[in-house]
Protein backbone atom coordinates (compact mmCIF):
# COMPACT_ATOMS: atom_id res chain seq x y z
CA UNK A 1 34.47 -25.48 69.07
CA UNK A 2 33.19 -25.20 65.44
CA UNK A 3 31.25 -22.10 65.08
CA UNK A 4 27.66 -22.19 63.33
CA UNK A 5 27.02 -20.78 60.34
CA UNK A 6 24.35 -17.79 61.26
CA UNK A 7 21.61 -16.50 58.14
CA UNK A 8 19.57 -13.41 58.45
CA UNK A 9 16.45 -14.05 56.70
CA UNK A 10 13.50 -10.80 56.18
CA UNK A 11 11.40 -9.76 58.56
CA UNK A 12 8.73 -10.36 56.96
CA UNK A 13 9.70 -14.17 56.03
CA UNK A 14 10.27 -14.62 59.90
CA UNK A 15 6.98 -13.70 60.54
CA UNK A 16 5.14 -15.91 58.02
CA UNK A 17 7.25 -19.01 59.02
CA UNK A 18 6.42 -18.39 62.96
CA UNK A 19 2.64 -17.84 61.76
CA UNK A 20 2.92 -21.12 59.75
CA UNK A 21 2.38 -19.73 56.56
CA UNK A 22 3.72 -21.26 53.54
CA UNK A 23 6.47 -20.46 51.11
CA UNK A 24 5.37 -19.03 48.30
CA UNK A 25 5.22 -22.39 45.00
CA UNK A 26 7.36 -21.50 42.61
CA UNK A 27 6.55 -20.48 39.09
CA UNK A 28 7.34 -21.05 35.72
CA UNK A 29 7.14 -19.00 32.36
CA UNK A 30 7.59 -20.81 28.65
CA UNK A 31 9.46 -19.00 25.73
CA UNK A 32 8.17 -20.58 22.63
CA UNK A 33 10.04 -19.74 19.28
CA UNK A 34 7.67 -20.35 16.12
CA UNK A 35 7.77 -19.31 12.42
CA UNK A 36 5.48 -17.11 10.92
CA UNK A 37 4.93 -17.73 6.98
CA UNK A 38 3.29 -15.67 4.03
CA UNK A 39 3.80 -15.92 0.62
CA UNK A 40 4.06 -13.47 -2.53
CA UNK A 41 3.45 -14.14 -6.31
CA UNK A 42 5.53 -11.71 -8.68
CA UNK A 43 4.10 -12.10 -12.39
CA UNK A 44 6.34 -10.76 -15.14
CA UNK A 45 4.83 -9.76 -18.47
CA UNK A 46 6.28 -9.18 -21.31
CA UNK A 47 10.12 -10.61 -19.61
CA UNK A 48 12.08 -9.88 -22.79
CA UNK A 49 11.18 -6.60 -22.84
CA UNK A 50 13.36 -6.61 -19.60
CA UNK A 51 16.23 -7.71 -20.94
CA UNK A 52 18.79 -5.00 -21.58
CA UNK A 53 17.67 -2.76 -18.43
CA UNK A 54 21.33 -3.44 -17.44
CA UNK A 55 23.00 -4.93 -14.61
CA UNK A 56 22.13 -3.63 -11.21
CA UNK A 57 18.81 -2.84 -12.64
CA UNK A 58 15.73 -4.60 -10.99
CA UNK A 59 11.81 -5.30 -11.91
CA UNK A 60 10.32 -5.05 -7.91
CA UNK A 61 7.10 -6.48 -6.74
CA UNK A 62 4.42 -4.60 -5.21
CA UNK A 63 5.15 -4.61 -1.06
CA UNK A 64 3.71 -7.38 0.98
CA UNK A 65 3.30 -8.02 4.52
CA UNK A 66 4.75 -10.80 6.86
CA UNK A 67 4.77 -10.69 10.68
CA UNK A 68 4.68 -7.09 10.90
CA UNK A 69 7.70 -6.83 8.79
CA UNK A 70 7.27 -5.39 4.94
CA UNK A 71 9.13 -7.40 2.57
CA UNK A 72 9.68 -7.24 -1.47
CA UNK A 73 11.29 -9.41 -4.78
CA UNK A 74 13.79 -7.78 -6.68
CA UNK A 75 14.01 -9.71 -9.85
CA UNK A 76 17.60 -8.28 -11.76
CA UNK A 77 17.26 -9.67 -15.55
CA UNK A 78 20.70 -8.87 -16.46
CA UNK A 79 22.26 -10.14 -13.26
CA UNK A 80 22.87 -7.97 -10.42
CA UNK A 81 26.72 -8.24 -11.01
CA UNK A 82 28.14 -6.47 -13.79
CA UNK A 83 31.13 -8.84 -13.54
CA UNK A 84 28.78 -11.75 -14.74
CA UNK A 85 28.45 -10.19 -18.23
CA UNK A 86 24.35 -10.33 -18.47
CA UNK A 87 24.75 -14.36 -18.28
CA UNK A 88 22.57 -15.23 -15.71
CA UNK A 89 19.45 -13.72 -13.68
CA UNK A 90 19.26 -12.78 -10.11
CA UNK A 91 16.28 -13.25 -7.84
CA UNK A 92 16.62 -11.91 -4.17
CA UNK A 93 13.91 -10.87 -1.34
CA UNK A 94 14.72 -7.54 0.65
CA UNK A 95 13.94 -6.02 3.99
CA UNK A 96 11.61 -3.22 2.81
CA UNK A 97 10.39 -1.84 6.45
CA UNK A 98 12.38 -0.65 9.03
CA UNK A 99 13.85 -3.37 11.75
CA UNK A 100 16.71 -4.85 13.22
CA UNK A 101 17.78 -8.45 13.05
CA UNK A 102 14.75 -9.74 11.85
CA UNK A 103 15.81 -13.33 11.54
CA UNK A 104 13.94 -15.45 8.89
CA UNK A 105 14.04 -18.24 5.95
CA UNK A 106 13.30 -18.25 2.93
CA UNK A 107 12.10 -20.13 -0.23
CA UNK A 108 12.73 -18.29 -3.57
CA UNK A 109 10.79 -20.69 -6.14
CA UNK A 110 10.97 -19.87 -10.08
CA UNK A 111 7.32 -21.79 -11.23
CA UNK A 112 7.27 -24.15 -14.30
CA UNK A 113 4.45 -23.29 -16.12
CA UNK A 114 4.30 -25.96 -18.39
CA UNK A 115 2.00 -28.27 -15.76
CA UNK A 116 4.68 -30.62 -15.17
CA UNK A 117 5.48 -28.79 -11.55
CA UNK A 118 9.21 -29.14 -12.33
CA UNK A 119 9.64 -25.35 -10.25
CA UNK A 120 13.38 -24.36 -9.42
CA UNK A 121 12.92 -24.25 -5.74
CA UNK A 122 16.01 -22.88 -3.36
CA UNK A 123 14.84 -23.27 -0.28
CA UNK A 124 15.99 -23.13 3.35
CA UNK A 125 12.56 -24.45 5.28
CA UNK A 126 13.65 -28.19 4.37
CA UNK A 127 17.41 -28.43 4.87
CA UNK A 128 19.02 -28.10 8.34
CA UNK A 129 20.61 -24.69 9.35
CA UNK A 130 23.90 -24.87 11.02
CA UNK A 131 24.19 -21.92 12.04
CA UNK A 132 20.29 -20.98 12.22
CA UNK A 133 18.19 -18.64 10.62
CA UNK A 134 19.31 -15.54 8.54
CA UNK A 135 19.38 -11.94 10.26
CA UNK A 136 18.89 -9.30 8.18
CA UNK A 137 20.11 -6.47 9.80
CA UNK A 138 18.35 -3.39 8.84
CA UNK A 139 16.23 -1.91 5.92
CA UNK A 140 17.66 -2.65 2.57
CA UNK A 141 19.18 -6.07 3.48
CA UNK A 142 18.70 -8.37 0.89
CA UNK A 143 18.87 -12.36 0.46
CA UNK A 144 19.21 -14.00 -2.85
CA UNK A 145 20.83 -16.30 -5.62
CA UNK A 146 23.07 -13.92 -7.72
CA UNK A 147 23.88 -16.41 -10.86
CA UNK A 148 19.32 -17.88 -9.97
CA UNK A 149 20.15 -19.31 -13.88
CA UNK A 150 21.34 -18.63 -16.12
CA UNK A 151 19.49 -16.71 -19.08
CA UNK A 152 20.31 -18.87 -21.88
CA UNK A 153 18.18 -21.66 -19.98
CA UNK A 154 15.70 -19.36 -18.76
CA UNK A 155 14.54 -18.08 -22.17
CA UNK A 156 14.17 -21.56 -23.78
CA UNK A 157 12.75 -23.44 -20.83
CA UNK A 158 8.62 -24.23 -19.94
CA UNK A 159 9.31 -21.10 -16.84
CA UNK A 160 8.82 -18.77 -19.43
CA UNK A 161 5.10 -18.97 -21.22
CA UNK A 162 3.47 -16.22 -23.65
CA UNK A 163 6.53 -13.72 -22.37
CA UNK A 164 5.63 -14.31 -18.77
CA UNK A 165 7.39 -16.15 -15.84
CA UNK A 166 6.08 -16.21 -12.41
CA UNK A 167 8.73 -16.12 -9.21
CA UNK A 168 6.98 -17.05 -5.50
CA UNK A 169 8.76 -16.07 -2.40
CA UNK A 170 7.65 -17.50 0.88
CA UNK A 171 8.82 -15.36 4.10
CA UNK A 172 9.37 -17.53 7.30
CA UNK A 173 9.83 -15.00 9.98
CA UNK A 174 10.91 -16.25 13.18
CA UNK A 175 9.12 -15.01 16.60
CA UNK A 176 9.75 -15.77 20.02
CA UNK A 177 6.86 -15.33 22.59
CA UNK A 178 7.14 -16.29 26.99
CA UNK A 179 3.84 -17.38 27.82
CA UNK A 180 3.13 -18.26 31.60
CA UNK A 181 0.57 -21.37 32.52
CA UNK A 182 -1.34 -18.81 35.07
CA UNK A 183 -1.85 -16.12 32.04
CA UNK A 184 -5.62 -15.73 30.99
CA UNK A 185 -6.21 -14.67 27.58
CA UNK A 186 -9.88 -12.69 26.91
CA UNK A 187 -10.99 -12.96 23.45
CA UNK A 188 -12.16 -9.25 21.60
CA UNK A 189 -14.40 -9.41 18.65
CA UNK A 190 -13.20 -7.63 15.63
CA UNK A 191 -14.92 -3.97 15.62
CA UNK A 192 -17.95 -3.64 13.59
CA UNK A 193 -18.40 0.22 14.04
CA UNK A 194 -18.40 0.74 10.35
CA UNK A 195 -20.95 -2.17 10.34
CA UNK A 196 -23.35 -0.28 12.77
CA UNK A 197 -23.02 3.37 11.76
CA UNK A 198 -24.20 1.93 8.12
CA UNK A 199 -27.07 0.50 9.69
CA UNK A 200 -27.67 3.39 11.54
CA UNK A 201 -27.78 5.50 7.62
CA UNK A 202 -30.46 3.06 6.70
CA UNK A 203 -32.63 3.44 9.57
CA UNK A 204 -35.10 6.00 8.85
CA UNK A 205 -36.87 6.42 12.46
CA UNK A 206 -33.35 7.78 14.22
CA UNK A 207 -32.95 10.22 11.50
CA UNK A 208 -33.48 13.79 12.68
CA UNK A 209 -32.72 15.66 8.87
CA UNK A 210 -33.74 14.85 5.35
CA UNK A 211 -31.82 15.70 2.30
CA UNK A 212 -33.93 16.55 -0.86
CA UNK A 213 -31.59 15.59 -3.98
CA UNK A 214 -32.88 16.05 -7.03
CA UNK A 215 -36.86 14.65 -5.89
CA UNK A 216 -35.04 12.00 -3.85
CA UNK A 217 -35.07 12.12 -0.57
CA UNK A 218 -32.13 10.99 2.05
CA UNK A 219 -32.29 10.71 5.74
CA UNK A 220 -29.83 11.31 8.05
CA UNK A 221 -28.36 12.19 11.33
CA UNK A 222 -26.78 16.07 11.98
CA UNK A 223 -24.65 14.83 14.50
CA UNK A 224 -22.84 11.54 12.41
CA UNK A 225 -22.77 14.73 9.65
CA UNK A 226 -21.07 17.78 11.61
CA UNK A 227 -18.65 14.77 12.86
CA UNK A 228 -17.43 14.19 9.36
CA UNK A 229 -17.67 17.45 7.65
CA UNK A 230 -17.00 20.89 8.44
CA UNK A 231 -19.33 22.04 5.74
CA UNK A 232 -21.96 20.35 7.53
CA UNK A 233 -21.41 21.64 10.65
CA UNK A 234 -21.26 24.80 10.62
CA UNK A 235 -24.46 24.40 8.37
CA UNK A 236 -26.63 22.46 11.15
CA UNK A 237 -24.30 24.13 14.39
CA UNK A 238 -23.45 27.77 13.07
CA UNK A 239 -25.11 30.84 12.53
CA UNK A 240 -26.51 29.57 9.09
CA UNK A 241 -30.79 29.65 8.88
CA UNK A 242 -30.55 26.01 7.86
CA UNK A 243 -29.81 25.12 11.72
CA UNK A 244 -33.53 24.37 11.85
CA UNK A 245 -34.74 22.83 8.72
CA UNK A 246 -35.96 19.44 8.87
CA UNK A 247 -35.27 19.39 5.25
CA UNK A 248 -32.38 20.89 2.92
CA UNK A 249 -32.55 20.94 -0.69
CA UNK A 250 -29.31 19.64 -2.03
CA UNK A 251 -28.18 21.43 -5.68
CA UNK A 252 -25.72 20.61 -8.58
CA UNK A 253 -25.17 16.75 -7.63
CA UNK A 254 -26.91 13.78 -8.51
CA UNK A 255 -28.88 11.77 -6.45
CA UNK A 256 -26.24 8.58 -6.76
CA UNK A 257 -23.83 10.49 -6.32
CA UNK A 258 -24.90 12.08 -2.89
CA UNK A 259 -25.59 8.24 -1.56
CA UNK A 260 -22.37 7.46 -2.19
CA UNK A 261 -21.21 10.05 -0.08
CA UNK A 262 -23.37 9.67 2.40
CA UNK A 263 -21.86 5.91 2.45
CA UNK A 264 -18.06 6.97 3.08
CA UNK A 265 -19.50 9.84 5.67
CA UNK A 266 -21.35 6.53 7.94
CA UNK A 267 -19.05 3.54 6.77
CA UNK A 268 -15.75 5.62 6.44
CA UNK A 269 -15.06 3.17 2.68
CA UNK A 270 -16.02 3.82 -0.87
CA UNK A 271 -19.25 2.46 -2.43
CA UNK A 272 -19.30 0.81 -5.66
CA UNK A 273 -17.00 3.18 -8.25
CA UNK A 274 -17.79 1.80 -11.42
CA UNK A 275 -20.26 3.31 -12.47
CA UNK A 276 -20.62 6.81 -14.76
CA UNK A 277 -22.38 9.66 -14.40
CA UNK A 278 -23.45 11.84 -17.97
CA UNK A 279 -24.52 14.57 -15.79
CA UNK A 280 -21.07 16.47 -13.68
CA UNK A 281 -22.15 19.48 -11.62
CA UNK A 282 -23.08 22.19 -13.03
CA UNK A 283 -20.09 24.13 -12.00
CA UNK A 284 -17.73 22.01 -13.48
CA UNK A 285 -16.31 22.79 -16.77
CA UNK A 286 -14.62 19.49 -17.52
CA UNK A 287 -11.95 19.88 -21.27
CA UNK A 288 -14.55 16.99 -22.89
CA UNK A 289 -18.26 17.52 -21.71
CA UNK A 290 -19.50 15.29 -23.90
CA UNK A 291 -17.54 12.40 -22.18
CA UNK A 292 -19.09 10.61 -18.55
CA UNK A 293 -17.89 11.79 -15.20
CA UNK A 294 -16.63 8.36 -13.35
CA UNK A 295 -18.05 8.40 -9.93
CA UNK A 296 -14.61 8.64 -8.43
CA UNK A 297 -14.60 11.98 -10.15
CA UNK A 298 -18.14 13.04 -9.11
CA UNK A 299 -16.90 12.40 -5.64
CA UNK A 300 -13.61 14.07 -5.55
CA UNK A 301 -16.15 17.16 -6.27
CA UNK A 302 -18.35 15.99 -3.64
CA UNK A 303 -15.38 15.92 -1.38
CA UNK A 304 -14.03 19.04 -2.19
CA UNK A 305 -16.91 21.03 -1.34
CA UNK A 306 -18.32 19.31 1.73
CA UNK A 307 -14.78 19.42 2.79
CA UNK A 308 -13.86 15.78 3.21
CA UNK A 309 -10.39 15.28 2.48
CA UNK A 310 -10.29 11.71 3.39
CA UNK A 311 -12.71 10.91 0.57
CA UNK A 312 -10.63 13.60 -1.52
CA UNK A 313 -7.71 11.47 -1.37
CA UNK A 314 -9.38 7.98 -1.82
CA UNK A 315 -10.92 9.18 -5.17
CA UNK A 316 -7.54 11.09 -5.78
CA UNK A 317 -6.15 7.34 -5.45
CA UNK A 318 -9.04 5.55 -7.65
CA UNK A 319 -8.77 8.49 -10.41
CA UNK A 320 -4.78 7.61 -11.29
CA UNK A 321 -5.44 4.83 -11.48
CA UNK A 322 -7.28 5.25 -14.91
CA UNK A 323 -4.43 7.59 -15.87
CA UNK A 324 -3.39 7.24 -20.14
CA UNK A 325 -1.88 9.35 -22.50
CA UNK A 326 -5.77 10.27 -23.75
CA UNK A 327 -7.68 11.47 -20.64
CA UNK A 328 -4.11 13.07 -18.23
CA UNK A 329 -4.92 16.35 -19.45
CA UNK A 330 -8.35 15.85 -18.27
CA UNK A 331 -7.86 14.74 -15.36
CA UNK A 332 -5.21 17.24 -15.05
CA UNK A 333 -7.61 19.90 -15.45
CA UNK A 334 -10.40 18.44 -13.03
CA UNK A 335 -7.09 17.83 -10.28
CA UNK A 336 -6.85 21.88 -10.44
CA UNK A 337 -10.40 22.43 -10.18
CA UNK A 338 -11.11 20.47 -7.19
CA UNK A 339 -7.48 21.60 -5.46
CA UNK A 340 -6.48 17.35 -5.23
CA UNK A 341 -2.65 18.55 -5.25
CA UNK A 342 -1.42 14.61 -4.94
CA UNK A 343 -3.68 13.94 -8.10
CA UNK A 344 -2.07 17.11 -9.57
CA UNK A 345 1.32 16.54 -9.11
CA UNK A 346 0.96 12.65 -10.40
CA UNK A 347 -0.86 13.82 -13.91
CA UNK A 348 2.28 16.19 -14.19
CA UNK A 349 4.97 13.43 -13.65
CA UNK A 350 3.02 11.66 -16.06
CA UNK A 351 2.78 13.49 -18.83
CA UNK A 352 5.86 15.07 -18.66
CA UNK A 353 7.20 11.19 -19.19
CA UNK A 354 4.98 11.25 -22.29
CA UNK A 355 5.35 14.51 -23.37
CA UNK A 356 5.40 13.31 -27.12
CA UNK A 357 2.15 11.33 -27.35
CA UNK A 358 0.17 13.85 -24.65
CA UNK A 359 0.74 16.91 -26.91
CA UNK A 360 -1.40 14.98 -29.74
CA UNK A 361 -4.28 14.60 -27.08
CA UNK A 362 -7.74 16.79 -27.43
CA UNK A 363 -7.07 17.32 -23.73
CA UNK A 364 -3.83 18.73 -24.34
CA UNK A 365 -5.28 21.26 -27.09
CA UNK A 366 -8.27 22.29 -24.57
CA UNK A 367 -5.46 23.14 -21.58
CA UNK A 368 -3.73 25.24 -24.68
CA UNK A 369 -7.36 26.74 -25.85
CA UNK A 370 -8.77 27.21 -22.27
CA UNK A 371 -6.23 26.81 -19.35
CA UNK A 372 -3.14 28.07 -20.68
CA UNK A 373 -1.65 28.45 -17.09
CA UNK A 374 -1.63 25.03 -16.52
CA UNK A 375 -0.70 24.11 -19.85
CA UNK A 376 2.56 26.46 -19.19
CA UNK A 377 2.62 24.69 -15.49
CA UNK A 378 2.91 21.40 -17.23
CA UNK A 379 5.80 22.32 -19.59
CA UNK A 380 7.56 23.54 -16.84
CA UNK A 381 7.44 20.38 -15.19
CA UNK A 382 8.60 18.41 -18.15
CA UNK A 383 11.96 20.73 -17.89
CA UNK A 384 12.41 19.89 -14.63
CA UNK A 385 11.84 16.27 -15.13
CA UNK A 386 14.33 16.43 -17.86
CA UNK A 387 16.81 17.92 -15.61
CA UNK A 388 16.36 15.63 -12.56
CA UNK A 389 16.29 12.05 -14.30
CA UNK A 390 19.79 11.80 -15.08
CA UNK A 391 20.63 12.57 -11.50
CA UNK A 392 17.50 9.78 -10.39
CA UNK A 393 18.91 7.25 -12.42
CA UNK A 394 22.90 7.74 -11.53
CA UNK A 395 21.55 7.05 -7.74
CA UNK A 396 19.84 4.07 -8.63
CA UNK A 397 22.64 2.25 -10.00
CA UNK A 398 25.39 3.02 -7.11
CA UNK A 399 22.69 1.92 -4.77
CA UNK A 400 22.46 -1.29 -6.19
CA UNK A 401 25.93 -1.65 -6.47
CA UNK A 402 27.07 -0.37 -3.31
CA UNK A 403 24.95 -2.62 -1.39
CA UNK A 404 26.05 -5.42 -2.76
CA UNK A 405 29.40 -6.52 -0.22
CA UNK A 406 29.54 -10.46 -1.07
CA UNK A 407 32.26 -11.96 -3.50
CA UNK A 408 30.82 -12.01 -7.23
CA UNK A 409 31.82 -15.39 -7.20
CA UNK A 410 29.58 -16.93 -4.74
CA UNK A 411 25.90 -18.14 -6.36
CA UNK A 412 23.98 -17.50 -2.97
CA UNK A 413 24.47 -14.48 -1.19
CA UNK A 414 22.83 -11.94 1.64
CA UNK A 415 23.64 -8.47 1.67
């Protein structure tokens, strides 16, 4: 007698088949695999300048941004291989953030600039992959051309105009997302709370304090204030008299000056910075007081004594970025004032790299006249620069060399 094959099936199934209840339907889930692209120009001026750095040396691009990832060009004038005798120029794309097979194409595209479009383009977005897209495997990783051309081409061709060439990389990162059909997907507005609490600074019948700069008068709001600033709330929440003034008489600031902070304490972003101010507080002692105050530098005061170090380090950010040989010692001196250490330390760096032309500066003679501790300060940091750059530069080059692990031979390589 052939003996029937028995199956156990859950409780609970049991019970839904004998109550007539249906199986479950099945479902279904879709992985979709895409490519997201971006794009970065790197300008060059003044290329033959370049020329000589050495090879293994690179010109890099500022950082930019695709799929999440942060990428960068490495442009090597003198080849990245010693072995290729400075003959041809190197152009790769490199892995700045940190991640782990990150698998992407490129497009590495030298631009003619002659109007004829005849670009060098090597590309990898219109040529089938065999063995798919490239993995870069962890910060540092690099993709490039090695021998890109050679420089005897490069200098005479139409890519090179007024001492300038221009190399685009485009970034095709690829992404893999499951979607399911039964997923429901709510769309969220982009936050306008910056929008709204700027409003709110305009908006003179919600205001429960009034600031009296100067004759002018500002309104605001003590709580949006003691949120923001210290200073201000201990002034409107301590033990201070002021706790029930309706209005406060703001001293030793300007009136355009005190709107503009009153803009990065509601909108949390700087107002218009170009203009100058002829009148700096009163307790500044800046080394040329016959020169303007920028309002980045009006603001770093502001900032410094209503205690908003955000704004501190925006203006910190703005101010070196008007750095020269003429004003460092200035701003040097206003950086100490105002205790912006990151300003600080940058003015040092930089004038210890200039040493020779900064001594010749006015600023330079008031640190020696007026300051003499920070004038000593900065001569000590020239010493140490002096001592560290040979060891900064020595690391540089066996970087660049070490990382390279492909043949010298081959004309397209990743590393």
């Amino acid at each position: 007698m052939k003996r029937q094959r028995q199956f156990n099936l859950p409780q609970e199934q049991l019970s839904q088949a004998a109550n007539g209840v249906a199986n479950p339907a099945p479902t279904e889930s879709r992985s979709v695999t895409n490519i997201l692209t971006g794009s970065h120009e790197l300008t060059v001026v003044g290329y033959s300048l370049a020329k000589g750095m050495g090879a293994g040396k690179h010109i890099a691009s500022d950082v930019f941004t695709v799929a999440g990832y942060r990428w960068a060009i490495y442009l090597y004038p003198d080849g990245k291989n010693p072995e290729d005798n400075s003959l041809y120029v190197s152009v790769f794309v490199a892995l700045v953030s940190e991640g782990t097979d990150v698998r992407a194409l490129f497009k590495l595209s030298l631009m003619d600039q002659s109007g004829k479009g005849k670009h060098k383009i090597q590309s990898h977005f219109d040529r089938p992959l065999e063995s798919g897209p490239y993995t870069l495997k962890y910060s540092g990783s690099m993709w490039g051309y090695k021998r890109f051309l050679r420089r005897s081409l490069l200098d005479t061709s139409d890519f090179v105009k007024d001492d300038t060439l221009k190399i685009c990389c485009t970034v095709g990162v690829v992404v893999s997302v499951t979607e399911s059909p039964n997923s429901h997907h709510v769309a969220i507005p982009e936050t306008n709370l910056s929008q709204q609490f700027g409003e709110l600074m305009e908006n003179e019948e919600t205001a429960d304090i009034t600031f009296n700069v100067a004759g002018e008068k500002f309104y605001a709001h003590r709580l949006v204030l003691a949120a923001r600033s210290p200073v201000f709330k201990s002034q409107f929440f301590g033990s201070s008299q002021e706790q029930n003034n309706k209005e406060i008489f703001v001293g030793d600031m300007q009136p355009k000056v005190f709107k503009a902070m009153l803009h990065f304490i509601y909108r949390d972003t700087l107002p218009d910075m170009d203009e100058h101010i002829w009148s700096p507080p009163l307790t500044a002692s800046p080394p040329c007081p016959s020169m303007p105050w920028s309002m980045a530098e009006c603001l770093l005061a502001a900032a410094d004594r209503f205690m908003l170090d955000r704004l501190k380090s925006l203006c910190e950010a703005r101010i070196f970025q008007s750095i020269s040989i003429d004003n460092v010692c200035t701003i040097l001196s206003l950086a100490q004032s105002y205790v912006a250490s990151q300003l600080k330390f940058e003015c040092l760096k930089f004038a210890a790299s200039n040493l020779e032309e900064v001594v010749q500066s006015e600023g330079f003679k008031y640190l020696k006249e007026n300051r003499p501790s920070l004038q000593s300060e900065l001569l000590e940091t020239v010493a140490r620069f002096e001592d560290d750059s040979g060891m900064i530069e020595n690391s540089e080059s066996t970087w660049s060399h070490d990382s390279d692990g492909f043949d010298s031979n081959s004309t397209e390589a990743q590393v």
